[in-house]
Structures are given as C-alpha cells and as structure tokens.
Protein backbone atom coordinates (compact mmCIF):
# COMPACT_ATOMS: atom_id res chain seq x y z
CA UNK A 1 0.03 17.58 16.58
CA UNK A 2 -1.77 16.41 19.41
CA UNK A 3 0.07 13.31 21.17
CA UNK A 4 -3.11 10.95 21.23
CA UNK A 5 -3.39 11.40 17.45
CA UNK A 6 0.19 11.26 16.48
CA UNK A 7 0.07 7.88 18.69
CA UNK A 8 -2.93 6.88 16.66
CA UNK A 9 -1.29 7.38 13.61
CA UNK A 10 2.31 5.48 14.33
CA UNK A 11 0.31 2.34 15.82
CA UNK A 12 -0.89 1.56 12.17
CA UNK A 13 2.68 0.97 11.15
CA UNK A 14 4.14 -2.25 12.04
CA UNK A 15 6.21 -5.23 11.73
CA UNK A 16 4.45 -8.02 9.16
CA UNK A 17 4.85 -10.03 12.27
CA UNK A 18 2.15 -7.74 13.98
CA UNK A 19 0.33 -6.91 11.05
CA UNK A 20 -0.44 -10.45 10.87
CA UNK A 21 -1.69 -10.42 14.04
CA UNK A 22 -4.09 -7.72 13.68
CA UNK A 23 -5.36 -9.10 10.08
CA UNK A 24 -6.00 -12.68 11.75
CA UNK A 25 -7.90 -10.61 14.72
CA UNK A 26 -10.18 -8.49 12.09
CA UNK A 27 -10.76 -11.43 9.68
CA UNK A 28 -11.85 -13.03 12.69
CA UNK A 29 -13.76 -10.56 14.35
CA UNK A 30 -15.43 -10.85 10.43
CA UNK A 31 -14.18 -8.28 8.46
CA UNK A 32 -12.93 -8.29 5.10
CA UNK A 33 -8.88 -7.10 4.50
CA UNK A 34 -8.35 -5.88 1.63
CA UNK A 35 -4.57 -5.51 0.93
CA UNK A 36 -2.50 -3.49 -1.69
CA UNK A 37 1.16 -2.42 -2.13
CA UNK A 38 3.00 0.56 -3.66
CA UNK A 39 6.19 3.12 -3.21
CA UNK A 40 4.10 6.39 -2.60
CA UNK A 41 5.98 8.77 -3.11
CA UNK A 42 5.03 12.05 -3.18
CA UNK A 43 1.41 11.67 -2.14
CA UNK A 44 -0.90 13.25 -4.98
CA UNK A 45 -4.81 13.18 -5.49
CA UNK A 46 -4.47 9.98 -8.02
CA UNK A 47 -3.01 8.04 -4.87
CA UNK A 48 -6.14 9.30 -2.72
CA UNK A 49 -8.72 8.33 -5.18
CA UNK A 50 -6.90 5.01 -5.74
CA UNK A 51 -6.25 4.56 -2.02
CA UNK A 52 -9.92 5.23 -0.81
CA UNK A 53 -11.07 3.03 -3.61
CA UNK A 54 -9.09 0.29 -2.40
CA UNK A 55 -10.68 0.78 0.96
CA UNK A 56 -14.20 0.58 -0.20
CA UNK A 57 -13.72 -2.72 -1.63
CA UNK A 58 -13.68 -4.08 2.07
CA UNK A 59 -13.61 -3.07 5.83
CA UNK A 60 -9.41 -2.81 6.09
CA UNK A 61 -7.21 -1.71 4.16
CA UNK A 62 -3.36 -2.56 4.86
CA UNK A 63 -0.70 -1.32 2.53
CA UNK A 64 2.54 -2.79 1.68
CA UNK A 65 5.29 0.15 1.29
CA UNK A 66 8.46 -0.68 -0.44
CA UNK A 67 10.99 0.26 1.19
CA UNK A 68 14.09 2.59 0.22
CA UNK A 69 16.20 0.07 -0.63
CA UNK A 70 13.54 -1.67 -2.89
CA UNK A 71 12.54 1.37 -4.02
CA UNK A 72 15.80 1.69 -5.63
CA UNK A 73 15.92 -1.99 -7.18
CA UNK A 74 12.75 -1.08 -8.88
CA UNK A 75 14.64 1.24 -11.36
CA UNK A 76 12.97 4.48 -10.25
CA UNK A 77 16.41 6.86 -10.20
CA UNK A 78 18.85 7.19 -7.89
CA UNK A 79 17.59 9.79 -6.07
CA UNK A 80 14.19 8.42 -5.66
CA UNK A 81 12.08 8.06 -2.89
CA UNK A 82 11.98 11.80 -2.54
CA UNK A 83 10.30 10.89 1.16
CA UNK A 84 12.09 8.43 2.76
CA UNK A 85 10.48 5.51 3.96
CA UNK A 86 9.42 6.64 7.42
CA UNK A 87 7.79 9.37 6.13
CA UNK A 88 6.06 7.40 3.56
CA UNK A 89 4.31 5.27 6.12
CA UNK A 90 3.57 8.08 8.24
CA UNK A 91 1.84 9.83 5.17
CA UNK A 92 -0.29 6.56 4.19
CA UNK A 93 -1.10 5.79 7.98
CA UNK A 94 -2.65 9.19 8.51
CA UNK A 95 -5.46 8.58 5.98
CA UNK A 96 -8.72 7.34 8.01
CA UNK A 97 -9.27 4.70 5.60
CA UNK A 98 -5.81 3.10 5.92
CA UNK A 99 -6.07 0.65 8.90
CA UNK A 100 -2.31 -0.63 8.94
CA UNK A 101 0.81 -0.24 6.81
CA UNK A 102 3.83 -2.45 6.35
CA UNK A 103 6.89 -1.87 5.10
CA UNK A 104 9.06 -4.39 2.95
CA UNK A 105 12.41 -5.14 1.37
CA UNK A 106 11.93 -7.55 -0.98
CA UNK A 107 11.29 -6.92 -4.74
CA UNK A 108 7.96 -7.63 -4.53
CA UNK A 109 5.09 -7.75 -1.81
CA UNK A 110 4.91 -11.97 -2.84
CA UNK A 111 5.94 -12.66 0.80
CA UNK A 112 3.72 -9.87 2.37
CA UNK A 113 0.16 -10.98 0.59
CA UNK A 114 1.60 -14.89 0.87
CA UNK A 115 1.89 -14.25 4.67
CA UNK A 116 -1.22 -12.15 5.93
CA UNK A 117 -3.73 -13.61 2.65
CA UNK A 118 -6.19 -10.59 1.96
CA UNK A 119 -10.12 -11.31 0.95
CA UNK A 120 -8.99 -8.85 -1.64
CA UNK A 121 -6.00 -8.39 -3.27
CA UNK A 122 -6.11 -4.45 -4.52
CA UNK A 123 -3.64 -2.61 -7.87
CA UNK A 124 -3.78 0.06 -10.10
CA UNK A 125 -5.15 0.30 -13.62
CA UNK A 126 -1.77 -0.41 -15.47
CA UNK A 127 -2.38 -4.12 -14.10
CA UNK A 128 -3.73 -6.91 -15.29
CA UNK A 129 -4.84 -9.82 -13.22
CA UNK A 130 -2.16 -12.31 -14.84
CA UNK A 131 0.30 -9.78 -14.10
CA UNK A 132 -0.51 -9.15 -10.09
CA UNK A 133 1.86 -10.72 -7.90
CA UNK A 134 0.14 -12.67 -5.30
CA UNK A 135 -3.18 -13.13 -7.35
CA UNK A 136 -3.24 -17.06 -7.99
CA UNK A 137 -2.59 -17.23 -3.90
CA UNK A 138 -5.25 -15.10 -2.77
CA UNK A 139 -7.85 -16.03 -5.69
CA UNK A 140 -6.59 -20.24 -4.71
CA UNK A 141 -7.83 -19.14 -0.71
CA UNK A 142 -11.18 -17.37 -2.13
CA UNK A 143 -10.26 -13.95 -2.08
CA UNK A 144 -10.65 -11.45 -4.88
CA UNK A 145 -8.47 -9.33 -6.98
CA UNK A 146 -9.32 -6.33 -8.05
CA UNK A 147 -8.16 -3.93 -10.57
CA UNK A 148 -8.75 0.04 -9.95
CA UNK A 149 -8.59 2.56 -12.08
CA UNK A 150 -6.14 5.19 -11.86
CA UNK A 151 -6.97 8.98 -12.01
CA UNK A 152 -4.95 10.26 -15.52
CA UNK A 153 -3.00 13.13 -15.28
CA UNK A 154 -1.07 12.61 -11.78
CA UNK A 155 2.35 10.46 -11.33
CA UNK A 156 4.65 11.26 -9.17
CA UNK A 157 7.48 10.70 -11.37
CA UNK A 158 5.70 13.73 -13.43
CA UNK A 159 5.44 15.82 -10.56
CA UNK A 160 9.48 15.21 -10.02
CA UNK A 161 9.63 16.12 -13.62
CA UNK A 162 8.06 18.85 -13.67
CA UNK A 163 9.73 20.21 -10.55
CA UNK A 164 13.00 19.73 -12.19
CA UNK A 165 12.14 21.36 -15.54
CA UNK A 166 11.42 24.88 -12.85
C-alpha cells in the first residue's frame, strides 16, 4: 500500500480527545457531523449501504467503534470480534466517506455523542428514536436523529454462522 495513503487512512483514527478537536474545527469551518456507532465486524455490503447512507445525511461522518472489550459485554460470544479492534478501525477509516473513527470502552457511545454533539445522530433500522442512546442530547442542542434502514439479508453474526455450519 502506498505510504501516503496508508498515512491517510490511520490519521482518521483517533483519540475522542482529538476527534473533538477536528469535529469543533469542521462544525466551525460549517459543516454538518453526522455521528454513528457500531462493532463492525466483519465488514459486509449491509454495513456499506448503511455506512454511506449515514454519510449522505451530512458533510462528516465519524464513527464510534466499540471496542474488544465492549464488544464482549454486549453479549455477542466469546469469540467475537472476529477482527480485532485495530483492524476494525482500519477497515471503517478506509472508506472515503468515513472522515474519522473513534474507538470506545464503555457500554455505550453515551459519553462519545455527549462529548463531540453531532448535527445528526445516525442508527440502523432495528432502532427506534426512544431507544437511541444519545438522542434527547443531540435533538435538546438542535441536531437530528435519524433512523436508516438496513439492507435484509446480511449480519455478520449470519455470516459467522454460516461459516461455522461449512
């Protein structure tokens, strides 16, 4: 991989200390951040479609990873992520429509969308608004929330399944 592009790609993942930084520059600078969150594991076309759709509902799009650890409080298996967290990011940060990804620990992204405040506030279909974490914060500050549909037939706890069943 060429060096300038590999570079290009790891400066989009950083601290929330830095992401901050670069959300207050853009919102700023005018744009609008739109923000979501996810594990991402094994990347399939349902997390493109979802992904780019979430980008076109503003000029940024920063994702929240969860990382291993949390990954494993969420009740996913034991031997889930497949792709560790560095790899994750990497994956998500390559796509020219993601503009920064952060990784965090806690249970939920609360602190993440609390800290750096999106002008939208991004999740998949099997959300509701009421059930969004971080959507009374960001809808209190005048952002949006938005809902997006996800692609049926792709999960990547069905592709592990699947594998398995080989």
């Amino acid at each position: 991989m060429d060096k300038t592009i590999k570079k290009h790609i790891q400066e989009k993942i950083n601290s929330l200390e830095i992401t901050q930084q670069n959300v207050d520059f853009w919102k700023a600078e005018g744009l609008k951040v739109v923000f979501t969150n996810g594990v991402f594991d094994l990347i399939h076309p349902g997390h493109i479609t979802y992904l780019a759709d979430a980008a076109a509902q503003g000029d940024k799009l920063v994702i929240g990873l969860n990382s291993d650890s949390s990954v494993k409080r969420l009740g996913k298996g034991d031997d889930r992520p497949i792709n560790d967290q560095n790899a994750r990011a990497l994956l998500l940060a390559a796509f020219f429509f993601v503009d920064a990804v952060v990784i965090f620990d806690e249970d939920t992204p609360h602190n993440l969308i609390t800290t750096l405040m999106p002008d939208v506030l991004a999740k998949g279909g099997d959300y509701t608004i009421d059930t969004i974490v971080g959507a009374k914060e960001v809808m209190a500050s005048g952002g949006e929330v938005k809902v997006i549909s996800f692609v049926d037939g792709f999960s990547s706890t069905a592709i592990i399944k699947k594998i398995r069943q080989r």
